[in-house]
Protein backbone atom coordinates (compact mmCIF):
# COMPACT_ATOMS: atom_id res chain seq x y z
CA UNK A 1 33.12 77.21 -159.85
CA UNK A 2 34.09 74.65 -162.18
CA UNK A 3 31.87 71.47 -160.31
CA UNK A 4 34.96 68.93 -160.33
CA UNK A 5 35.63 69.53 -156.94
CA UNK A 6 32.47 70.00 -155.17
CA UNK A 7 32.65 67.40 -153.27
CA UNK A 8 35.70 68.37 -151.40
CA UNK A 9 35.15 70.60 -148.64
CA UNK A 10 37.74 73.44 -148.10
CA UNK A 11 41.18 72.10 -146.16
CA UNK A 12 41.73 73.04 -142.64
CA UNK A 13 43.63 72.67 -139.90
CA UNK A 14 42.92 70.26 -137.91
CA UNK A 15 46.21 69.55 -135.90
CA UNK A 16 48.17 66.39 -135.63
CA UNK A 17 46.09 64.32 -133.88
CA UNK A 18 43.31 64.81 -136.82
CA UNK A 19 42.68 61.72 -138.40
CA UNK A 20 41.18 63.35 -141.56
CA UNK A 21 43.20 62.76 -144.51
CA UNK A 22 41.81 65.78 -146.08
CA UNK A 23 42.85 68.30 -143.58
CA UNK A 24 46.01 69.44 -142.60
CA UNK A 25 47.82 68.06 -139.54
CA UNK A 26 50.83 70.86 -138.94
CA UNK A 27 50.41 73.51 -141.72
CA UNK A 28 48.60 76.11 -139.66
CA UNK A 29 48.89 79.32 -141.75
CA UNK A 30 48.46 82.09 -138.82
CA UNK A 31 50.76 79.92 -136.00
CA UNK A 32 53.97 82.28 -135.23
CA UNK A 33 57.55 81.27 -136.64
CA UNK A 34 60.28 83.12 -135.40
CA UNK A 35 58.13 86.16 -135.38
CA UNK A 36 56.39 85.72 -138.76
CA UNK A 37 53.43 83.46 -139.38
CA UNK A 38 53.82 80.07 -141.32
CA UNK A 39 52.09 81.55 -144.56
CA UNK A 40 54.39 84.48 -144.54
CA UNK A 41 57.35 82.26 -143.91
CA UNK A 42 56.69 79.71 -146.86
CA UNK A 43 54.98 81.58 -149.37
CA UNK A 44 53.31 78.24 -150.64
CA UNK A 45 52.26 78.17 -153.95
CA UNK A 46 50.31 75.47 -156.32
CA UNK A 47 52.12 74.87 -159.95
CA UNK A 48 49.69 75.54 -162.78
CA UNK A 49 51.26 72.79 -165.22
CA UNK A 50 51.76 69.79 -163.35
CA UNK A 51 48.42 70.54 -161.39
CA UNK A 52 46.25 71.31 -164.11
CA UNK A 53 47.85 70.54 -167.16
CA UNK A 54 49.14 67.22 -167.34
CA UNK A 55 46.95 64.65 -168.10
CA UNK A 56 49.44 61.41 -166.85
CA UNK A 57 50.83 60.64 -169.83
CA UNK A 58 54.30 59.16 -169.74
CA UNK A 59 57.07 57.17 -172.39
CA UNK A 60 55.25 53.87 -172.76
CA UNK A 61 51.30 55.04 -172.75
CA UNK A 62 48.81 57.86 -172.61
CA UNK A 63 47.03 59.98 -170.14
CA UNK A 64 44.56 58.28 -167.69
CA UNK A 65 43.13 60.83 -165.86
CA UNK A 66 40.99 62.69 -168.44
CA UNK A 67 39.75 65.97 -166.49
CA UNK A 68 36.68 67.69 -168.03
CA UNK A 69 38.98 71.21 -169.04
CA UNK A 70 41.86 69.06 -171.22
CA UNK A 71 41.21 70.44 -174.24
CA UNK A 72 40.18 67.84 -177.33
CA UNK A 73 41.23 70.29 -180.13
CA UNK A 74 44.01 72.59 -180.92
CA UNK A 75 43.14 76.75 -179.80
CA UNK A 76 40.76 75.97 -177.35
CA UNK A 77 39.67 79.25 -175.76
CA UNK A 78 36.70 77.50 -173.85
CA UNK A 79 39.34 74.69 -172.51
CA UNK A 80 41.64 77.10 -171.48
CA UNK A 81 38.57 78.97 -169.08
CA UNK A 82 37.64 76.06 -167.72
CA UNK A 83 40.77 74.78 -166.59
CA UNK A 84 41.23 78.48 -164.97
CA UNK A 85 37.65 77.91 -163.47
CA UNK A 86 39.38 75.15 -162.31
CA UNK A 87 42.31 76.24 -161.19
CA UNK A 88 40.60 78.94 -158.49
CA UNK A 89 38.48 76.38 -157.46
CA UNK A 90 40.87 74.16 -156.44
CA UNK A 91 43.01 77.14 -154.62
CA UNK A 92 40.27 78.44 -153.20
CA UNK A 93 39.42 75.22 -151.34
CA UNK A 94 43.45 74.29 -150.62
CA UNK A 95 44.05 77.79 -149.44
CA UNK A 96 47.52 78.37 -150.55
CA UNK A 97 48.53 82.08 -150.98
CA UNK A 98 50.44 81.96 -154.74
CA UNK A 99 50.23 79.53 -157.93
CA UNK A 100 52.73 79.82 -160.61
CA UNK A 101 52.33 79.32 -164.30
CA UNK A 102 53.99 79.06 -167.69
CA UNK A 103 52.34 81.01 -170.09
CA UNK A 104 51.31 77.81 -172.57
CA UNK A 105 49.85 75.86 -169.20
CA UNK A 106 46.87 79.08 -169.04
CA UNK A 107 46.21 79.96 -172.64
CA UNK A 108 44.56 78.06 -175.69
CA UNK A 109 47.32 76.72 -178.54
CA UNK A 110 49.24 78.69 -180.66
CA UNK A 111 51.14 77.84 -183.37
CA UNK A 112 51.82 81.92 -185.05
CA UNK A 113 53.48 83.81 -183.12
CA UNK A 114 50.34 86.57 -183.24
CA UNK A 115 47.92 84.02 -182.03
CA UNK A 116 50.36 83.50 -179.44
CA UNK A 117 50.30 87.33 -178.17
CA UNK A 118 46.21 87.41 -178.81
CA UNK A 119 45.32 83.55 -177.03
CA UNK A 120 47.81 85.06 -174.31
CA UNK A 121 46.10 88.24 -173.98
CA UNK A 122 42.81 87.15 -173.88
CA UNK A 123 43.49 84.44 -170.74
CA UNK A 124 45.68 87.30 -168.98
CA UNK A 125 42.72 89.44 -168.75
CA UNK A 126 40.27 86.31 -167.41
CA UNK A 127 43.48 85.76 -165.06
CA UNK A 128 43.39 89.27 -163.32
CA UNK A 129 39.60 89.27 -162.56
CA UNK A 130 39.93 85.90 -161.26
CA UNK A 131 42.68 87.36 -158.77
CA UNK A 132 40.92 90.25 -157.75
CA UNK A 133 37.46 88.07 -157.13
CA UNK A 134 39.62 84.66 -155.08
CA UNK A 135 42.82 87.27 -153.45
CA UNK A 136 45.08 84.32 -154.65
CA UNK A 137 48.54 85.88 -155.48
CA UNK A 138 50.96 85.24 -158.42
CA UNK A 139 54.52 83.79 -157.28
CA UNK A 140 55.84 83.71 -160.17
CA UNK A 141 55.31 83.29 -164.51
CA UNK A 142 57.59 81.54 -167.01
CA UNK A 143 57.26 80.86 -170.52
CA UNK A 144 57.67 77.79 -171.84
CA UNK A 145 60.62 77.83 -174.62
CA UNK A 146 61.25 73.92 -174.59
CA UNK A 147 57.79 71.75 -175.47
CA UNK A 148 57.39 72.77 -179.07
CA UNK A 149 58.75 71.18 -182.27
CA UNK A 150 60.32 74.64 -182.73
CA UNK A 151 62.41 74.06 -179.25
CA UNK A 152 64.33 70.94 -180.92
CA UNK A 153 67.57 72.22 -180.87
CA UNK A 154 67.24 74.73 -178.09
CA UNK A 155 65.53 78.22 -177.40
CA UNK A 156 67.98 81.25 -177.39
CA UNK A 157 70.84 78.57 -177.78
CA UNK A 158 69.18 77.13 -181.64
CA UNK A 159 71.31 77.72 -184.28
CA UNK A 160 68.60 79.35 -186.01
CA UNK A 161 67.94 83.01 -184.91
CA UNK A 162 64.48 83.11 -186.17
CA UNK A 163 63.37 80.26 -183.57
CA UNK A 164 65.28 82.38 -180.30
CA UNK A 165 63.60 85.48 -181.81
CA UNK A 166 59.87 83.67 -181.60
CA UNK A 167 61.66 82.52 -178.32
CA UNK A 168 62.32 86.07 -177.57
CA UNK A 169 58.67 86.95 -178.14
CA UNK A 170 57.11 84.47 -175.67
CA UNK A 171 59.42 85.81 -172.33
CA UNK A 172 58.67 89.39 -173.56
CA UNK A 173 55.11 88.75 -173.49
CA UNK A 174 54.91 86.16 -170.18
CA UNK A 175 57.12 89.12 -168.53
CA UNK A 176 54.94 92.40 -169.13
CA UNK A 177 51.90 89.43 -168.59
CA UNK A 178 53.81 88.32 -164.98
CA UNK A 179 54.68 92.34 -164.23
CA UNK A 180 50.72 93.62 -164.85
CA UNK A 181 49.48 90.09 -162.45
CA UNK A 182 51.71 91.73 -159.52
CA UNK A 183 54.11 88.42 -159.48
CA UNK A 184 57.17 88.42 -157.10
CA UNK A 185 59.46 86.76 -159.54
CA UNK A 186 60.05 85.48 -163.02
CA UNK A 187 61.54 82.33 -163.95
CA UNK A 188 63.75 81.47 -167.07
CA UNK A 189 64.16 77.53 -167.07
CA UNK A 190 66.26 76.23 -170.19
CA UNK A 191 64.63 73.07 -170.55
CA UNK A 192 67.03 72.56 -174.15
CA UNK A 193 69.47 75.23 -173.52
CA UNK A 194 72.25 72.44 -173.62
CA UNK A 195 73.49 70.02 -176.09
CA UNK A 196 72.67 66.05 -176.71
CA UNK A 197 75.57 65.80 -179.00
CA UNK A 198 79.01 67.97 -178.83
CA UNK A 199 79.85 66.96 -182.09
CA UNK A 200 77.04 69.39 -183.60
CA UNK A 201 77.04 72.08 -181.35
CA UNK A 202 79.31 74.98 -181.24
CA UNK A 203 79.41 75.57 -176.74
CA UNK A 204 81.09 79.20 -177.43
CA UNK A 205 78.60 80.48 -179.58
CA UNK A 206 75.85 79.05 -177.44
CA UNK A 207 76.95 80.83 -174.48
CA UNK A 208 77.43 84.05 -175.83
CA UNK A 209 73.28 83.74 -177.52
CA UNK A 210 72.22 82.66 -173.67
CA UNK A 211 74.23 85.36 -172.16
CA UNK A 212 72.93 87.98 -174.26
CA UNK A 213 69.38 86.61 -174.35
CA UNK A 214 69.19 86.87 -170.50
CA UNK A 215 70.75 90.06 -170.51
CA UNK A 216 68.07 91.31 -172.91
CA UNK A 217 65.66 89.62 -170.36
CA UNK A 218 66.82 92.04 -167.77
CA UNK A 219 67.17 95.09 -170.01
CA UNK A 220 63.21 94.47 -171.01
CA UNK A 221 62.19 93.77 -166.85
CA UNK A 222 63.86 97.22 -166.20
CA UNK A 223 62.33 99.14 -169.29
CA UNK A 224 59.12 97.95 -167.94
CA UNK A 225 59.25 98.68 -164.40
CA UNK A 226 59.03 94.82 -162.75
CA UNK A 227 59.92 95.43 -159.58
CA UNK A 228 60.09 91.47 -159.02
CA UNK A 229 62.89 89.07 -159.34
CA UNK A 230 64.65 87.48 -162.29
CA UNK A 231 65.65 83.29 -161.58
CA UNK A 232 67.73 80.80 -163.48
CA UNK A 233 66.32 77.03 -162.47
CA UNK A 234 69.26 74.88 -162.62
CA UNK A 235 69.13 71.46 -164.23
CA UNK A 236 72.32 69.73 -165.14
CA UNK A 237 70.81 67.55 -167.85
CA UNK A 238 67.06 65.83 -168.94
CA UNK A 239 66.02 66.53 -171.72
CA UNK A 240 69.33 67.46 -172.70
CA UNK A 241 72.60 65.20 -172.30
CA UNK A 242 74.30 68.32 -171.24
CA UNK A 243 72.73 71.63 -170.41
CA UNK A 244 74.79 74.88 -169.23
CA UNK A 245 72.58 75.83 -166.55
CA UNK A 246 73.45 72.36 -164.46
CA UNK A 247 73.83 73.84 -161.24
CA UNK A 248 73.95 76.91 -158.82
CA UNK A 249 77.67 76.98 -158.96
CA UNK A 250 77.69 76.97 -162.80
CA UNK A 251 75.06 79.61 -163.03
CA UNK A 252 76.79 81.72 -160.89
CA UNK A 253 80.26 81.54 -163.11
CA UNK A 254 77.73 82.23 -166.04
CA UNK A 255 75.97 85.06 -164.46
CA UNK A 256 79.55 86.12 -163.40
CA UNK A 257 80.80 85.92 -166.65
CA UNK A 258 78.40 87.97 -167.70
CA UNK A 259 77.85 90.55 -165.68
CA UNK A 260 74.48 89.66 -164.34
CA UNK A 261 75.40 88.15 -161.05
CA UNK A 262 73.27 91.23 -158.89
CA UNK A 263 70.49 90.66 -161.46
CA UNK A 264 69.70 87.18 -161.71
CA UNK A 265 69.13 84.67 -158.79
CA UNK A 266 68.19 81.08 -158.61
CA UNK A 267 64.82 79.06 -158.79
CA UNK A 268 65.99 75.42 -157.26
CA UNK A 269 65.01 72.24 -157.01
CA UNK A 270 65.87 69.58 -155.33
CA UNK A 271 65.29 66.73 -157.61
CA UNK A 272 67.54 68.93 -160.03
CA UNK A 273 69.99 69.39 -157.49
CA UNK A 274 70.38 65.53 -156.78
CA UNK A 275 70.66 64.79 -160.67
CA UNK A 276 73.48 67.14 -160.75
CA UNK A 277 75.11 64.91 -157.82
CA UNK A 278 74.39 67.28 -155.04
CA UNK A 279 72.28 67.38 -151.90
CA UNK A 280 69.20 69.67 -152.16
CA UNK A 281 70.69 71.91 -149.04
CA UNK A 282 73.97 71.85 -150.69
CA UNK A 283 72.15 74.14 -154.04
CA UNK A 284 70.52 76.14 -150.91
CA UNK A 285 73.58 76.94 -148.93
CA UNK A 286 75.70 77.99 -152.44
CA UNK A 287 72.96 80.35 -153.26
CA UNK A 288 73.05 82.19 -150.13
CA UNK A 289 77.02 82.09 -150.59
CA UNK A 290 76.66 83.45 -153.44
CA UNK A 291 73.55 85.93 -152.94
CA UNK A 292 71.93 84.56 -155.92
CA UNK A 293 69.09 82.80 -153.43
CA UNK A 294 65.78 83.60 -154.72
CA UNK A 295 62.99 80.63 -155.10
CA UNK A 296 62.71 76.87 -154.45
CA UNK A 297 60.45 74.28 -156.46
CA UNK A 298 59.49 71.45 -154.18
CA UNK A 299 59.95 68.00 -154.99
CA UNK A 300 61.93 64.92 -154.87
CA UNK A 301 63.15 62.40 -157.31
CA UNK A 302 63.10 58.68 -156.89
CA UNK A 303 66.19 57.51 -155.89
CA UNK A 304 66.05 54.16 -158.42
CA UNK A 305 64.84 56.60 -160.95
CA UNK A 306 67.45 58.55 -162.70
CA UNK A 307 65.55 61.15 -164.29
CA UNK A 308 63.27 63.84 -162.59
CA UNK A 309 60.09 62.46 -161.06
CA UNK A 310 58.66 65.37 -159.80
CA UNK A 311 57.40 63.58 -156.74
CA UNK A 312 55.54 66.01 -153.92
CA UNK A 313 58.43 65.86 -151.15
CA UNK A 314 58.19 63.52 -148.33
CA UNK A 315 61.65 63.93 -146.48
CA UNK A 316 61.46 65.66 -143.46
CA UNK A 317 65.45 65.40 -142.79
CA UNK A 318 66.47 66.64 -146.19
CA UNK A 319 63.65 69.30 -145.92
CA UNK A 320 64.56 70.06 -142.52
CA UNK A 321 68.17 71.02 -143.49
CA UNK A 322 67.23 72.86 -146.36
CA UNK A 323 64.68 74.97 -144.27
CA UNK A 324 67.12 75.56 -142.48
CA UNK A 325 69.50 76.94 -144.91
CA UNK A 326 66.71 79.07 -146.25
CA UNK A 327 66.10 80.62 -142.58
CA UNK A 328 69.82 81.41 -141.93
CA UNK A 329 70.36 83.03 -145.51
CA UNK A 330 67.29 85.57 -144.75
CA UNK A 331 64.46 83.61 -146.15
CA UNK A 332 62.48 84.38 -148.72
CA UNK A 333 61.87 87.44 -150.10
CA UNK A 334 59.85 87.47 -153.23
CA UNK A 335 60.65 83.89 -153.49
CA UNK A 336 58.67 81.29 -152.17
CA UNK A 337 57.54 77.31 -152.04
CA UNK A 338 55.50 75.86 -155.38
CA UNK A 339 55.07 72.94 -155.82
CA UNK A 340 56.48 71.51 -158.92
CA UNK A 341 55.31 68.36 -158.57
CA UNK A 342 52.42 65.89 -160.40
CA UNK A 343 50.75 63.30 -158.35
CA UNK A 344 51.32 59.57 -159.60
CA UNK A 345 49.63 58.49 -162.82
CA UNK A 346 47.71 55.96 -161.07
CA UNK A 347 46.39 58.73 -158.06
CA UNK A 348 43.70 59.50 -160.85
CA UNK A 349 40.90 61.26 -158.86
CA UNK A 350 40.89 64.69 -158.20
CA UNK A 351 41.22 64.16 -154.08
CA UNK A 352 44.84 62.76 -155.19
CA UNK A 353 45.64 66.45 -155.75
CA UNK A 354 44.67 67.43 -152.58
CA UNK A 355 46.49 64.39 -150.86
CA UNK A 356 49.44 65.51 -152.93
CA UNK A 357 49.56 69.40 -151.90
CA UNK A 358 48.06 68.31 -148.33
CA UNK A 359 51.30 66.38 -147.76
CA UNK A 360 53.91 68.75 -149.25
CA UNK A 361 52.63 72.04 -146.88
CA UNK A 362 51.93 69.69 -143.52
CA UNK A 363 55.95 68.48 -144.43
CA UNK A 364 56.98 72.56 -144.93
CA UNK A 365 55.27 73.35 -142.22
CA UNK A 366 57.24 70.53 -139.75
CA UNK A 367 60.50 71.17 -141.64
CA UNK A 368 59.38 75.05 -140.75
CA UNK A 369 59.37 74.09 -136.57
CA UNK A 370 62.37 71.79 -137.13
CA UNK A 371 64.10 74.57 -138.05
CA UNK A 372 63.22 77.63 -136.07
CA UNK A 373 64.42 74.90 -133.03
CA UNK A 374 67.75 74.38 -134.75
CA UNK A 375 68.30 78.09 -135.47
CA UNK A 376 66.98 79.04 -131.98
CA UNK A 377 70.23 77.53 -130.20
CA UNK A 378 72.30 77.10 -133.52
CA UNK A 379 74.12 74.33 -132.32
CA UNK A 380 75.63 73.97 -135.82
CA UNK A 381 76.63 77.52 -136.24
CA UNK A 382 78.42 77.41 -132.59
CA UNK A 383 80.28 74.82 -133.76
CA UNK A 384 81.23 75.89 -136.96
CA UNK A 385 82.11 79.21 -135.17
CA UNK A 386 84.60 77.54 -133.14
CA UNK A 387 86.28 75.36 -135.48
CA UNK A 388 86.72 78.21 -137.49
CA UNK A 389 88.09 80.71 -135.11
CA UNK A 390 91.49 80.62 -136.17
CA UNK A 391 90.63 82.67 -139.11
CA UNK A 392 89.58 85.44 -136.88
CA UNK A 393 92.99 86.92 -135.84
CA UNK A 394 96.86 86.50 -136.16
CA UNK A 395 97.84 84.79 -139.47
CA UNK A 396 94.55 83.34 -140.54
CA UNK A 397 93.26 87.32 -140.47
CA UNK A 398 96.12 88.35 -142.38
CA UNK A 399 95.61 85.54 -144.50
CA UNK A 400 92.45 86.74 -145.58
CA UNK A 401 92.62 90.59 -145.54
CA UNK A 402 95.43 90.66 -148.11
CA UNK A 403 97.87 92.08 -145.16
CA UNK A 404 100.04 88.75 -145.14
CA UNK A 405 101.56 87.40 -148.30
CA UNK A 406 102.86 83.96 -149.48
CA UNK A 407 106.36 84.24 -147.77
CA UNK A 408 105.01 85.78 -144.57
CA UNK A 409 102.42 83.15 -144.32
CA UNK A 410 105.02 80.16 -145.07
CA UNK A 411 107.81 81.84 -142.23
CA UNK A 412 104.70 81.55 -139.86
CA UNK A 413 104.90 78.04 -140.17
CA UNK A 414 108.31 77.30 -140.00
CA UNK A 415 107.99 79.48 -136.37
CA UNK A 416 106.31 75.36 -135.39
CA UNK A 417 108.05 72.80 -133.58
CA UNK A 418 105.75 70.15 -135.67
CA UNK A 419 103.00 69.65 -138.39
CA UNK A 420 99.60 71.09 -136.64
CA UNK A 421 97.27 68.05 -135.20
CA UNK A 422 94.20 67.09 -136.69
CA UNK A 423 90.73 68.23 -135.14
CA UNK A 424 87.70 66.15 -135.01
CA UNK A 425 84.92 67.65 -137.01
CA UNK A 426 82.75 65.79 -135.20
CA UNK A 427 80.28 64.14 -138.29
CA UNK A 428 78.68 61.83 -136.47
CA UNK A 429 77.73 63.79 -133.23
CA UNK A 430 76.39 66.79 -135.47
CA UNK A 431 74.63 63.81 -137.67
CA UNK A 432 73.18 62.48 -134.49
CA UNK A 433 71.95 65.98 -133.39
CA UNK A 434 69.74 66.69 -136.64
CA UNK A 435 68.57 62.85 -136.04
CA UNK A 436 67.19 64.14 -132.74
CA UNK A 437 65.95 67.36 -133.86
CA UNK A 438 64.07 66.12 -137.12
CA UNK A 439 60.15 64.81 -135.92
């Protein structure tokens, strides 16, 4: 036990009438969804880096909230156990199955790439007795290609080869680290995979390193035996002016492109999603259309901020949707809910985590009910049934199946009298109906 959070009891539930801030009000983790219990349903898990790691430093000054494991010197192996002391300590009192991690947020520094493998090693080992003592699961590892001085100008996208090969060495090592911790998934986030200026950068040649660095990344989780999933996290810009992985729509025409489109699926966020000019159940729905759906980071942005907050979600309508979404596309499978979100840099005591992670699962857990009631009579799917009907026989079938071609189709219409009359789609009333459902 690591003595910073003794005096928090563990969290419980303590239903919605509790009036303990320190308990939770609807995130019951045995009450029956749809057939499956909460905790199976959301998969919650607590973010390593933002959690444990950050220290609430931003742009204009540094970091107030000074937690005994930070570590004061560079390779600090005694820093790095105490913030995993720590870390179980603070699950084992939340409660949530899963954490996440990126491989630099758990070990001591490393500047050589063989200290990197050895500080790695050692912390992996300290990791896997810690899960077997607490039962805490892994959701997912990543390693961190974008924080060092080395990252400048990209990861596998750097001009230099030497700097994707050290790149190369860190997701080799976080993957067989991830695959030996039992984690469901893997996650490749290109924090500088982009561009700030196009005048320096040459896009083709970019593409084609990504492309075949991911491949490679799939190659290596086969070779292995990782029986767990491979996701892309889309971000359309930040740190980068322009980075290729903005979206689900453009990682899909990459993966596509590629060939890795029944390999690779999608980590999303919504405060990603809504810097890329979309709606967070927008990036949800896409995936499914696509099949690519795999794992969702929780947060929000600010909306007078444009950059990415990483704010623990408070929305319940936006959430609502996208739980939605999730349910209807299957829901997760090794996927699941983290948390990628830091609490604000003046919340500086270590109950602000708790009030933080308290908040997000009680809103996953009402977003949950929301939408097990919407999918239950599917009002939305009726409706989009009907107004789509025509496509289920005559021309619209024909249309579709490849039987009808581009003069058939065109004859069909001049068989009218007059132009076809516009249908109501009905916005409002289907905005009103979510209104009603969402408390």
């Amino acid at each position: 036990m690591s003595g910073y959070f003794d005096h928090i009891d563990p969290i419980k539930y303590e239903g919605a009438e509790s009036e303990n801030p320190l308990a939770f009000k609807y995130y019951d983790p045995k009450k029956l969804v749809m057939g499956k219990t909460m905790e199976e349903h959301l998969r919650v898990a607590v973010c390593y880096w933002h959690t444990f790691c950050w220290d609430g430093a931003d742009v204009f000054g540094g970091g107030p909230f000074n937690r005994p494991w930070h570590a004061r010197k560079k390779n600090d192996q005694k820093a790095a156990e105490a913030k995993l002391d720590a870390a179980f300590d603070f699950f084992d009192r939340l409660g949530q199955p899963f954490f996440c991690f990126h491989d630099v947020d758990v070990m001591a520094n490393a500047e050589t790439p063989k200290e990197h493998v050895k500080n790695l090693a050692k912390i992996v080992d300290k990791i896997e007795a810690k899960m077997e003592k607490h039962g805490t699961k892994l959701l997912w590892g990543t390693a961190n290609n974008f924080s060092h001085p080395r990252y400048i100008a990209g990861a596998s996208t750097n001009p230099n080869p030497d700097v994707a090969a050290f790149a190369a060495l860190q997701v080799k090592e976080c993957l067989e680290a991830t695959h030996r911790l039992g984690g469901s998934g893997y996650v490749l986030w290109g924090g500088r995979e982009g561009y700030d200026s196009i005048l320096n950068t040459n896009v083709g040649q970019e593409m084609e390193q990504l492309g075949r660095f991911l491949a490679m990344v799939v190659e290596h989780k086969h070779k292995i035996g990782f029986k767990g999933d491979i996701w892309i996290e889309p971000k359309p810009h930040e740190p980068t002016k322009h980075q290729y992985d903005r979206d689900v729509g453009t990682v899909y025409g990459f993966l596509k492109q590629y060939g890795l489109e029944k390999e690779v699926g999608v980590n999303i966020e919504p405060n990603h999603a809504t810097l890329a000019g979309n709606s967070f159940e927008h990036e949800v729905e896409m995936a499914n259309a696509f099949g690519i759906f795999g794992s969702i980071d929780f947060n929000r942005g600010d909306p007078q901020n444009g950059w990415d907050t990483d704010q623990f979600p408070n929305d319940l309508r936006e959430t609502t949707l996208a739980m939605y979404y999730i349910l209807k596309g299957g829901g997760f499978v090794n996927g699941g809910s983290n948390f990628d979100a830091k609490v604000r840099r003046q919340s500086c005591d270590a109950e602000d985590l708790f009030h933080g992670h308290i908040g997000g699962m009680d809103l996953l857990a009402r977003a949950l009910i929301n939408a097990a009631e919407m999918i239950e009579t599917d009002t939305l799917q009726a409706f989009k049934d009907a107004r789509y009907a025509g496509w289920k026989s005559g021309i619209g079938a024909e249309m579709l199946s490849g039987s009808a071609n581009l003069e058939e189709v065109a004859a069909h219409a001049l068989k009218g009298n007059s132009s076809p009359d516009p249908v109501s789609g009905r916005q409002e009333m289907l905005e009103n109906y979510i209104t009603n459902i969402v408390k």
